[in-house]
Protein backbone atom coordinates (compact mmCIF):
# COMPACT_ATOMS: atom_id res chain seq x y z
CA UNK A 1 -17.79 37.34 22.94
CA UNK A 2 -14.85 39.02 24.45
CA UNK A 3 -15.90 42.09 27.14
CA UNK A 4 -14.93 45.36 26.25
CA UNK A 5 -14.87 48.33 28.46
CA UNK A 6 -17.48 50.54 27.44
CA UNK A 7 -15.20 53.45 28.74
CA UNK A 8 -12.93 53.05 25.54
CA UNK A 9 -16.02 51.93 23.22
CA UNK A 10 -16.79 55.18 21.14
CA UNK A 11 -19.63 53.86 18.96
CA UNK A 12 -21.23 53.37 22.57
CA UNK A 13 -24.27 50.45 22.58
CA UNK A 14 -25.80 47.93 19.77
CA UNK A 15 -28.23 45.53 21.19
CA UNK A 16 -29.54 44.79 17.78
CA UNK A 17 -27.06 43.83 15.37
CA UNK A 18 -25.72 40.02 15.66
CA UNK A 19 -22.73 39.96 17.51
CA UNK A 20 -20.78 39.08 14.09
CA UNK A 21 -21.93 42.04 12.90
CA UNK A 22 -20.79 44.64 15.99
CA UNK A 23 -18.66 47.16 14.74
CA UNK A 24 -15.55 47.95 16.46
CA UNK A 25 -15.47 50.19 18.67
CA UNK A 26 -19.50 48.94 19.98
CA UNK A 27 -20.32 46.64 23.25
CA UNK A 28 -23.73 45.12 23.69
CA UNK A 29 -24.43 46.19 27.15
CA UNK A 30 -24.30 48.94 29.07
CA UNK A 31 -24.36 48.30 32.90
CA UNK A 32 -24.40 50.90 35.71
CA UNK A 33 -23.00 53.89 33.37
CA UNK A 34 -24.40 57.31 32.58
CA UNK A 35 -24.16 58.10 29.03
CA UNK A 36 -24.20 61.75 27.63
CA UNK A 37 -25.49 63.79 24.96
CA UNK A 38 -21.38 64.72 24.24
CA UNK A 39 -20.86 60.56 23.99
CA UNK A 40 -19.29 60.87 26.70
CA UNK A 41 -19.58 57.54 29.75
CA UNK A 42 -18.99 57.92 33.51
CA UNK A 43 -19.63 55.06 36.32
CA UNK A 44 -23.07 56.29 38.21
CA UNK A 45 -23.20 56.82 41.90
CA UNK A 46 -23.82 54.05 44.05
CA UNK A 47 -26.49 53.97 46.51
CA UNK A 48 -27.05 53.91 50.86
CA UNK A 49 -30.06 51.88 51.90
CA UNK A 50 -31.97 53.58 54.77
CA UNK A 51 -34.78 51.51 55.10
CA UNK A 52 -35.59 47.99 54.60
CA UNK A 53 -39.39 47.21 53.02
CA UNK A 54 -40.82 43.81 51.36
CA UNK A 55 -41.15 43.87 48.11
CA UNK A 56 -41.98 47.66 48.17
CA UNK A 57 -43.82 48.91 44.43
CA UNK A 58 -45.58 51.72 43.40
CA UNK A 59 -43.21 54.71 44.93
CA UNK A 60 -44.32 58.28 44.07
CA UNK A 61 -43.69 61.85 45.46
CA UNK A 62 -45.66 64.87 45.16
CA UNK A 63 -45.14 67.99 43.53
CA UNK A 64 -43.61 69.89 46.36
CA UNK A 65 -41.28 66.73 47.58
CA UNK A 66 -42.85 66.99 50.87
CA UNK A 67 -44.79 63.29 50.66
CA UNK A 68 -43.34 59.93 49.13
CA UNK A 69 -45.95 57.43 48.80
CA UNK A 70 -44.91 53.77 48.44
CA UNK A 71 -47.30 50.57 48.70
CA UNK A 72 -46.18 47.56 50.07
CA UNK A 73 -47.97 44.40 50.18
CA UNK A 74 -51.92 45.70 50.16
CA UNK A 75 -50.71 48.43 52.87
CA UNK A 76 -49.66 52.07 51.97
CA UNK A 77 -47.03 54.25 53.46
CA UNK A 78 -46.05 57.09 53.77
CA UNK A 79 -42.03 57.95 53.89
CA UNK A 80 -40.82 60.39 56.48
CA UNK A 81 -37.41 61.92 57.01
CA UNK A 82 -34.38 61.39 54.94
CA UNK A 83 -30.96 59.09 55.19
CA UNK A 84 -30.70 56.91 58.38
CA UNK A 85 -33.51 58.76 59.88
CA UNK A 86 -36.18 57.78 57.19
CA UNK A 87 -39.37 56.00 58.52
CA UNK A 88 -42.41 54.16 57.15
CA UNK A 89 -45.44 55.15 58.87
CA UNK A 90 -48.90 52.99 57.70
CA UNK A 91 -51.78 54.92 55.90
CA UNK A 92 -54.34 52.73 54.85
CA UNK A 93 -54.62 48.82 54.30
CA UNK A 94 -56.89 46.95 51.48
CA UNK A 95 -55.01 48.57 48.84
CA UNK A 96 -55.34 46.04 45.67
CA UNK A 97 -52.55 44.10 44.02
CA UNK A 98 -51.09 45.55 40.91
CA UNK A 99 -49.68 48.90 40.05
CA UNK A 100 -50.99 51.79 42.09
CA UNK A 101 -50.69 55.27 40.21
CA UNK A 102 -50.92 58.43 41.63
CA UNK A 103 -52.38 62.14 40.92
CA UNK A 104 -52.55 65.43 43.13
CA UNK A 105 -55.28 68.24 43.25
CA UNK A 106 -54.10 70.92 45.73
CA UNK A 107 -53.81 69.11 48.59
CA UNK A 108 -55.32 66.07 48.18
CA UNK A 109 -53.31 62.70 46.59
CA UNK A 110 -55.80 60.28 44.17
CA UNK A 111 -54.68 57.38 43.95
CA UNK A 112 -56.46 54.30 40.87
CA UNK A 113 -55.35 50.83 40.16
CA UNK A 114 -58.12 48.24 40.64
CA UNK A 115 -60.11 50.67 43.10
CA UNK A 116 -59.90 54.79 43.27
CA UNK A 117 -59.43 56.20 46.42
CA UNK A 118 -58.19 59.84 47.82
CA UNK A 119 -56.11 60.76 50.20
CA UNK A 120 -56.74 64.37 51.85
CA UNK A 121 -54.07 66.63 53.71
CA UNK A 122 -54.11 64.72 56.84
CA UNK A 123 -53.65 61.50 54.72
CA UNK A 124 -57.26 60.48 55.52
CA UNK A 125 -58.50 57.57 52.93
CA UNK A 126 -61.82 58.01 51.49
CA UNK A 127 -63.93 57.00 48.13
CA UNK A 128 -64.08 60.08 45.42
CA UNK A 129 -67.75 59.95 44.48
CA UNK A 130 -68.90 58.78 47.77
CA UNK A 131 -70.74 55.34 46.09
CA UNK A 132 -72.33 54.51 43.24
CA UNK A 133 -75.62 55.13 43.33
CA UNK A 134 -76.77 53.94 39.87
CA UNK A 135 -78.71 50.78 39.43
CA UNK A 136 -80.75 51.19 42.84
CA UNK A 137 -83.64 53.28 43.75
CA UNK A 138 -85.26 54.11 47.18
CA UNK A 139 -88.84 52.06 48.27
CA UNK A 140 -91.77 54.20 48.25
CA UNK A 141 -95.11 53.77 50.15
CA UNK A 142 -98.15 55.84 50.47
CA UNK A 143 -98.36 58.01 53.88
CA UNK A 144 -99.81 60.63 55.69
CA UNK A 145 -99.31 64.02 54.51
CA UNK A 146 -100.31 67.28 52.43
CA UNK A 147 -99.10 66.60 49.26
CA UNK A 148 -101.89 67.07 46.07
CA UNK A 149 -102.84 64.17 44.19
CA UNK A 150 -100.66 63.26 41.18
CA UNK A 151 -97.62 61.03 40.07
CA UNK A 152 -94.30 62.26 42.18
CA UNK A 153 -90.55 60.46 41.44
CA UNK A 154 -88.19 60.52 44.12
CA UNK A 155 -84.43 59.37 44.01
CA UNK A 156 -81.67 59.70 46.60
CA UNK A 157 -77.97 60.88 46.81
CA UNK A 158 -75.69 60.17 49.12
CA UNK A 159 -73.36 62.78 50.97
CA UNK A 160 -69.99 62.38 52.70
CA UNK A 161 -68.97 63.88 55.76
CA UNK A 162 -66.34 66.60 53.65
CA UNK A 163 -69.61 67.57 51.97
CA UNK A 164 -68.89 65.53 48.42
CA UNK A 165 -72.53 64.74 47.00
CA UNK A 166 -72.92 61.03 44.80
CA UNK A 167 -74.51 60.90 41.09
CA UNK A 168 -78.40 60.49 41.74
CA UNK A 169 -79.80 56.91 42.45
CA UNK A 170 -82.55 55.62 39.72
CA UNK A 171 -85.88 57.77 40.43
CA UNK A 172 -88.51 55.43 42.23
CA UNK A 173 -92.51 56.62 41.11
CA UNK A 174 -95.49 56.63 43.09
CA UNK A 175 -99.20 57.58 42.71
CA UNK A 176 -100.68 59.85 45.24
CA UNK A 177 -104.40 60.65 46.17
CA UNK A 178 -105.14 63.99 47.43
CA UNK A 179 -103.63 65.28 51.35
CA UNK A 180 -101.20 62.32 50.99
CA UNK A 181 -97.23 62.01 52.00
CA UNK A 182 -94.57 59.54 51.04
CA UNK A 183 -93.09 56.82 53.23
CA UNK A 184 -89.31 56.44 51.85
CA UNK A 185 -87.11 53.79 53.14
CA UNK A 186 -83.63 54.45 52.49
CA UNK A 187 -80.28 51.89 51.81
CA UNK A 188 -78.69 52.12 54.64
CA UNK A 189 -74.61 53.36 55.15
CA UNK A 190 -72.72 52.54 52.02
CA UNK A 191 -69.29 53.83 50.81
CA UNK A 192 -68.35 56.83 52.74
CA UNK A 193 -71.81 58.24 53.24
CA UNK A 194 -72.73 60.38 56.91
CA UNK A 195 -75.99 61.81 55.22
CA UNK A 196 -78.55 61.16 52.65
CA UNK A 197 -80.23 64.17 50.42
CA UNK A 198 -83.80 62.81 48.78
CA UNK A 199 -85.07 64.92 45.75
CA UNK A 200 -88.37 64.75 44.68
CA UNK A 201 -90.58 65.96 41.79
CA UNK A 202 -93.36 68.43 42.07
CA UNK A 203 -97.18 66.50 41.23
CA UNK A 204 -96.71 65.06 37.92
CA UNK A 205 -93.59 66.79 36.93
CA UNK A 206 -89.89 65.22 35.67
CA UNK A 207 -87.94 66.86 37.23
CA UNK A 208 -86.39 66.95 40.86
CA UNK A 209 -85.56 69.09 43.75
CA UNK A 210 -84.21 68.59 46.96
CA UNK A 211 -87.35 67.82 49.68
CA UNK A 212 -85.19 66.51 52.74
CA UNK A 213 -81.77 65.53 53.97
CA UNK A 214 -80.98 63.02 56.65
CA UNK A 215 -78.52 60.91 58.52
CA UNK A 216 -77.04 58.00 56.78
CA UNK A 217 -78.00 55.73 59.77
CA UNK A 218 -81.61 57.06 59.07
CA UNK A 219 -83.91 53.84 57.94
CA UNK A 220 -87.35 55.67 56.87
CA UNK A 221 -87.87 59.32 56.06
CA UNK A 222 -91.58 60.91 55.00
CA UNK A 223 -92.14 63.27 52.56
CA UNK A 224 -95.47 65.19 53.51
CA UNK A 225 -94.96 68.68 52.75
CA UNK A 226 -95.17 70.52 49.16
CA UNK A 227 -91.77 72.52 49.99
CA UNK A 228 -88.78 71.78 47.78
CA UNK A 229 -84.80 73.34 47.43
CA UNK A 230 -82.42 73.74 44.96
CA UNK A 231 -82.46 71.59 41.50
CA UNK A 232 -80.97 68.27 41.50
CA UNK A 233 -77.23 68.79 40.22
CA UNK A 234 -75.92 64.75 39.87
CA UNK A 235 -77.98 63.30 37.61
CA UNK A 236 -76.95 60.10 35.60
CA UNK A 237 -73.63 60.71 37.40
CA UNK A 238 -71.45 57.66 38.71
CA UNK A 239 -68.18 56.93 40.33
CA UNK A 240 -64.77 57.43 37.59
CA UNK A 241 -64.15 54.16 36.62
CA UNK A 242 -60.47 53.12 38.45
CA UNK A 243 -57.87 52.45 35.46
CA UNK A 244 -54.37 52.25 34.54
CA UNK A 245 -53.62 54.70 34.70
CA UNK A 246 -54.33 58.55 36.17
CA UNK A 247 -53.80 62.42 35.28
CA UNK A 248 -55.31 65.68 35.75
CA UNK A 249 -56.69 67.69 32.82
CA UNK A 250 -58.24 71.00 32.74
CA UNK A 251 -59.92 70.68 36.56
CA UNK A 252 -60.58 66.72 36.02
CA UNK A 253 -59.44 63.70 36.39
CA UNK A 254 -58.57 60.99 33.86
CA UNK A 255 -58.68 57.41 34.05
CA UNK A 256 -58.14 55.14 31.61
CA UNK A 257 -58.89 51.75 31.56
CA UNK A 258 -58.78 49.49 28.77
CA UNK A 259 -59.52 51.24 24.97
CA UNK A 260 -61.13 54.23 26.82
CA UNK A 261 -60.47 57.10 28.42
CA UNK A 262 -62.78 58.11 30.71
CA UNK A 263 -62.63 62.17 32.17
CA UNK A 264 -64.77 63.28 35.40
CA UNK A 265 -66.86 66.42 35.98
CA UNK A 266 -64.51 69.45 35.80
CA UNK A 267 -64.20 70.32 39.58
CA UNK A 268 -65.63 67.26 40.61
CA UNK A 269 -63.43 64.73 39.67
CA UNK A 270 -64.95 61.57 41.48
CA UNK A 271 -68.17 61.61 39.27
CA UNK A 272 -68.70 61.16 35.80
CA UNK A 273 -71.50 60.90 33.28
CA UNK A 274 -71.08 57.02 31.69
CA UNK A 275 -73.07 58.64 28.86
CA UNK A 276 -70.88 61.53 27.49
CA UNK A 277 -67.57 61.57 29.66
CA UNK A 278 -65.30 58.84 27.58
CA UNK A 279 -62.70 58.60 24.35
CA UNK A 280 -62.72 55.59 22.80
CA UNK A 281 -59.29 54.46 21.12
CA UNK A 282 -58.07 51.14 19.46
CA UNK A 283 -55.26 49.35 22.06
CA UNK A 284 -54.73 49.50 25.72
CA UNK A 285 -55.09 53.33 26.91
CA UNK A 286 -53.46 51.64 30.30
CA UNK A 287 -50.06 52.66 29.00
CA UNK A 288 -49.72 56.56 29.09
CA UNK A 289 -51.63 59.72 29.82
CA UNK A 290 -50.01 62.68 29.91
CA UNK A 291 -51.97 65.92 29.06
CA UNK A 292 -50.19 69.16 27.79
CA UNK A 293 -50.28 72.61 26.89
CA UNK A 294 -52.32 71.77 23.47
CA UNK A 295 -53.60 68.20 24.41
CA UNK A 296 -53.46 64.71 25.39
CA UNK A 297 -50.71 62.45 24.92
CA UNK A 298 -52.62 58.85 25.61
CA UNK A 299 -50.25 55.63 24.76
CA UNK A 300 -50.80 52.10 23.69
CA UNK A 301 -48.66 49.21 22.99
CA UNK A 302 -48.16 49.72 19.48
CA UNK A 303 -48.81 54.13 19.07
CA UNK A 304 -49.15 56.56 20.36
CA UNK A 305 -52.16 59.20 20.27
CA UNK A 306 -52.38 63.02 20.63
CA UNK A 307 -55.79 64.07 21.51
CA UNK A 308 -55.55 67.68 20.92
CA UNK A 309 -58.17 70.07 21.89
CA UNK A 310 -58.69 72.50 25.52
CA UNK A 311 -62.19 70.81 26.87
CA UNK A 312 -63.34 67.18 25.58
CA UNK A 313 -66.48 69.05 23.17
CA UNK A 314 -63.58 70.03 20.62
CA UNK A 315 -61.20 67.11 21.18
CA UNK A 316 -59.56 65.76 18.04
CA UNK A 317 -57.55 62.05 17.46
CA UNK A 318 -54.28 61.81 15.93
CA UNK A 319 -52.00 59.23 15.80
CA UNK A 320 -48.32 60.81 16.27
CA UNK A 321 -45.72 57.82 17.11
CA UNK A 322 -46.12 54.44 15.74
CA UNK A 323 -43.50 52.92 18.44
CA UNK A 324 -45.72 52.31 21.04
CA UNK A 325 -45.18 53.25 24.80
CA UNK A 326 -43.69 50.54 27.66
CA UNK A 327 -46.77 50.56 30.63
CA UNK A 328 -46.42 53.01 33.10
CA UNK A 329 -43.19 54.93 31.55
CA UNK A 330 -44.46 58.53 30.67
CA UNK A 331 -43.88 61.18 32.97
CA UNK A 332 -43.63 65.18 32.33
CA UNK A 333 -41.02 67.09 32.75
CA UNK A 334 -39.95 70.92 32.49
CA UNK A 335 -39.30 72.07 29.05
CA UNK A 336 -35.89 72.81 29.78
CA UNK A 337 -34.45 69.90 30.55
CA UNK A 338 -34.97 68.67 27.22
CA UNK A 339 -33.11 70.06 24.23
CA UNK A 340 -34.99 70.62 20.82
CA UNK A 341 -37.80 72.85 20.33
CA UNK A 342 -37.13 76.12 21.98
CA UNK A 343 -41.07 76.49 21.69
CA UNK A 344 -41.13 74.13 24.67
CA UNK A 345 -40.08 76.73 27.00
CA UNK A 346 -40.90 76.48 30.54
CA UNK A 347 -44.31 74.00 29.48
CA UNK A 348 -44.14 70.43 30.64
CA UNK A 349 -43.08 68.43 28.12
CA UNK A 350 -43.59 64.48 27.94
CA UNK A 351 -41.16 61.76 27.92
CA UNK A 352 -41.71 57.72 27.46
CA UNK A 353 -40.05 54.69 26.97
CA UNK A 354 -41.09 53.14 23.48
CA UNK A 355 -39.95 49.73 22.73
CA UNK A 356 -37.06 51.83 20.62
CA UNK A 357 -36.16 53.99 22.89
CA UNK A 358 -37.28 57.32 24.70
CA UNK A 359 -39.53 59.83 22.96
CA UNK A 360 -40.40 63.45 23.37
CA UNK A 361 -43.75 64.97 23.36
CA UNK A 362 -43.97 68.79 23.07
CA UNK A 363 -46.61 70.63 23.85
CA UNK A 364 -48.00 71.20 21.11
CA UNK A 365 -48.33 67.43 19.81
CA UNK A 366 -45.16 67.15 17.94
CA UNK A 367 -43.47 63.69 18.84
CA UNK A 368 -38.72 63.71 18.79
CA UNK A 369 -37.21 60.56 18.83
CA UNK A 370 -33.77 61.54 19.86
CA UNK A 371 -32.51 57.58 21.19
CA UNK A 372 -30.03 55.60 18.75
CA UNK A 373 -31.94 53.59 16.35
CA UNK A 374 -29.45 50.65 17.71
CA UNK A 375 -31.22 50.46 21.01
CA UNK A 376 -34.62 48.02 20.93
CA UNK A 377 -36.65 46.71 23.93
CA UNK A 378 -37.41 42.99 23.96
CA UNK A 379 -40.45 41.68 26.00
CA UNK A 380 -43.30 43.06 27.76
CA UNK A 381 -43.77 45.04 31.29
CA UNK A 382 -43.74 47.85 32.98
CA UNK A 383 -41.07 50.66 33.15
CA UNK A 384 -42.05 53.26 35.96
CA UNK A 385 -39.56 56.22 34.96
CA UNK A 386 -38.09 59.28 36.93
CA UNK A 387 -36.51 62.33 35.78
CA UNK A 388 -33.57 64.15 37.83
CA UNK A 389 -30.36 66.12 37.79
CA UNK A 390 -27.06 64.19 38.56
CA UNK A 391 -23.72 66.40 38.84
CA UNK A 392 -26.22 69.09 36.68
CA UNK A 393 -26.83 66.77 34.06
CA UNK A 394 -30.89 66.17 33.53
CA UNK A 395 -30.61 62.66 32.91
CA UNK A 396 -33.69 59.76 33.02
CA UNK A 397 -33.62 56.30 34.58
CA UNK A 398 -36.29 53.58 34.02
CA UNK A 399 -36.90 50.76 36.13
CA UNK A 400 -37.95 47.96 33.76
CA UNK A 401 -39.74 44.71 35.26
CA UNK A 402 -39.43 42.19 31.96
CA UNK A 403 -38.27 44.09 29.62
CA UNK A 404 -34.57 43.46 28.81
CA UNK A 405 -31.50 46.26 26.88
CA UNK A 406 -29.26 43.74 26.16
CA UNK A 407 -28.24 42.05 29.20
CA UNK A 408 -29.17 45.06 31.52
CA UNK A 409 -32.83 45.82 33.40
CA UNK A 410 -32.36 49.73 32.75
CA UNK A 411 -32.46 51.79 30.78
CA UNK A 412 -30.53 55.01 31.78
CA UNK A 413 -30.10 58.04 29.49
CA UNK A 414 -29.44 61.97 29.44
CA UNK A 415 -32.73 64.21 27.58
């Protein structure tokens, strides 16, 4: 097939028709070109390396632009200065192989793929939810003490040095004679744990209070006295599952990991109750989530959902695009650099990759496929996508790992 300058092609791109069947004035690919809402083409900038990594993957910024995150190898960096000057200083090693995605609460980064962790101001690594307590209890023995006689449960939490409290461990039972105590022996350090807070019942009650609160190093504590705190707060509560991918909702976090989507405490977004807190969805929820003014916008490999509703009690499912999203390509954007719905004003809105093409989600669950119905994705993968002005033009880029646009790896278009 002859090449034809795509400068002088005004019916732009077909990478589905047979090449017998181009019409004139088409080309198949488009390489290294910005293409724009008038039909217009220009060359794109080139680039300047400033720094040198291995096989770097996972790159992310935050809100503010002050901190670029990028993982290389099972170590993550962080990215300081700009041009020539740029540097990669190490945070934290151990990081898992695989996509790495990224959220922000105020000032603290979360980062899920394979494990959850959280980065704090100073860039400090620790474990959301402290550990997971479930499936363990303490070991309880008769002692000394001045508690009456009756049946008491006892169960343990585990406290990090920030002051973050773990979902309860399983409540351990013992019988007690009169002017008796209770021998505990507790786990030992596990996740990020500095202190341990035991909560007992009162004589033959079911529920639990707070009786004493100790080091982590601590082996053996003793409950002897018939003074108890505050009610237990973390009960049947667990560490978020680490998925796919990551967002913040309403105060929480959400993680999705295969066909659910799982959503943390509000406020206290590394616990979760395994009992309540989860959507469950047909296909891979591993491929978008991206909440919005009037929902959820959670994507799959063959649709895409809206999950509409402001707190998870009144949450309703609707299917809204049939397309399908490419992993890892939704990412929100201002309402303005979008055209369409004026409604959208200064909301995030959502934008993916589908397999034909990119997609808008408004806020309020409506779903605009503005991309030529010529353009079609073949193959599978990931598409990690950024949004950003070039010579004042909005335009999107997506960095595609399998996927192939004709003979290209990117696909590159104005909103």
């Amino acid at each position: 097939m002859k090449d034809v300058d795509i400068l002088s092609a005004p019916l732009g791109t077909d990478v589905v028709s047979p090449d017998t069947d181009i019409p004139k004035g088409a080309v198949r690919s488009a390489i290294n070109l910005a293409i724009h809402t008038s039909g217009n083409y220009d060359r794109r900038d080139g680039a300047t390396k400033v720094l040198t990594l291995a096989a770097p993957r996972s790159l992310w910024h935050n809100r503010g632009k002050t901190l670029t995150l990028v993982v290389v190898g099972d170590t993550l960096y962080a990215l300081r200065g700009t041009g020539a000057a740029m540097t990669a200083t190490s945070v934290a090693s151990g990081f898992w192989p695989g996509p790495v995605r990224f959220a922000e609460i105020g000032d603290r980064v979360y980062a899920m793929g394979g494990r959850f962790a959280c980065l704090d101001a100073n860039l400090n690594v620790t474990q959301p939810g402290v550990a997971s307590m479930l499936g363990s209890e303490p070991v309880l023995d008769t002692a000394i003490g001045a508690l009456t006689a009756g049946t008491y449960g006892v169960a343990i939490a585990a406290v990090s040095a920030r002051g973050e409290e773990s979902g309860l461990s399983g409540c351990a039972w013992i019988d007690l004679a009169s002017d008796s105590g209770i021998k505990v022996t507790l786990p030992g350090i596990i996740g990020d744990a500095a202190r341990y807070r035991i909560y007992r019942t009162t004589g033959n009650g079911d529920e639990l209070y707070l009786a004493d609160e100790v080091a982590a190093s601590t082996s053996v504590t003793y409950l002897a006295s018939g003074d108890v705190g505050r009610k237990e707060t973390t009960w049947m509560r667990d560490v978020l599952p680490a998925g796919d991918e990551i967002a913040v909702w309403r105060g929480r976090l959400l993680s999705a990991l295969g066909s659910f989507l799982f959503y943390s405490d509000p406020y206290n977004v590394g616990l979760y109750d395994p009992r309540t807190n989860f959507v469950a969805l047909e296909g891979d929820c591993g491929h978008m989530v991206l909440p919005v003014d009037e929902g959820i916008y959670v994507g799959t490999e063959d649709r895409v959902y809206f999950l509409r509703g402001n707190s998870p009690k009144d949450l309703t499912i609707e299917v809204v695009a049939g397309n399908g999203v490419i992993r890892h390509s939704g990412l929100l954007v201002d309402g303005a650099l979008t055209d369409g719905d004026p409604s959208s004003g200064d909301k995030p809105v959502a934008v993916w990759l589908s397999p034909h093409g990119y997609q808008i989600g408004r806020p309020n669950g409506i779903v605009e496929s503005p991309q030529s119905r010529r353009i079609i994705l073949e193959g599978s993968g990931r598409a990690p996508t950024a949004a950003f002005t070039r010579k004042g033009v909005p335009q999107l880029i997506s960095a595609t790992e399998t996927l192939t646009l004709g003979n290209s790896g990117t696909a590159d278009v104005t909103p």
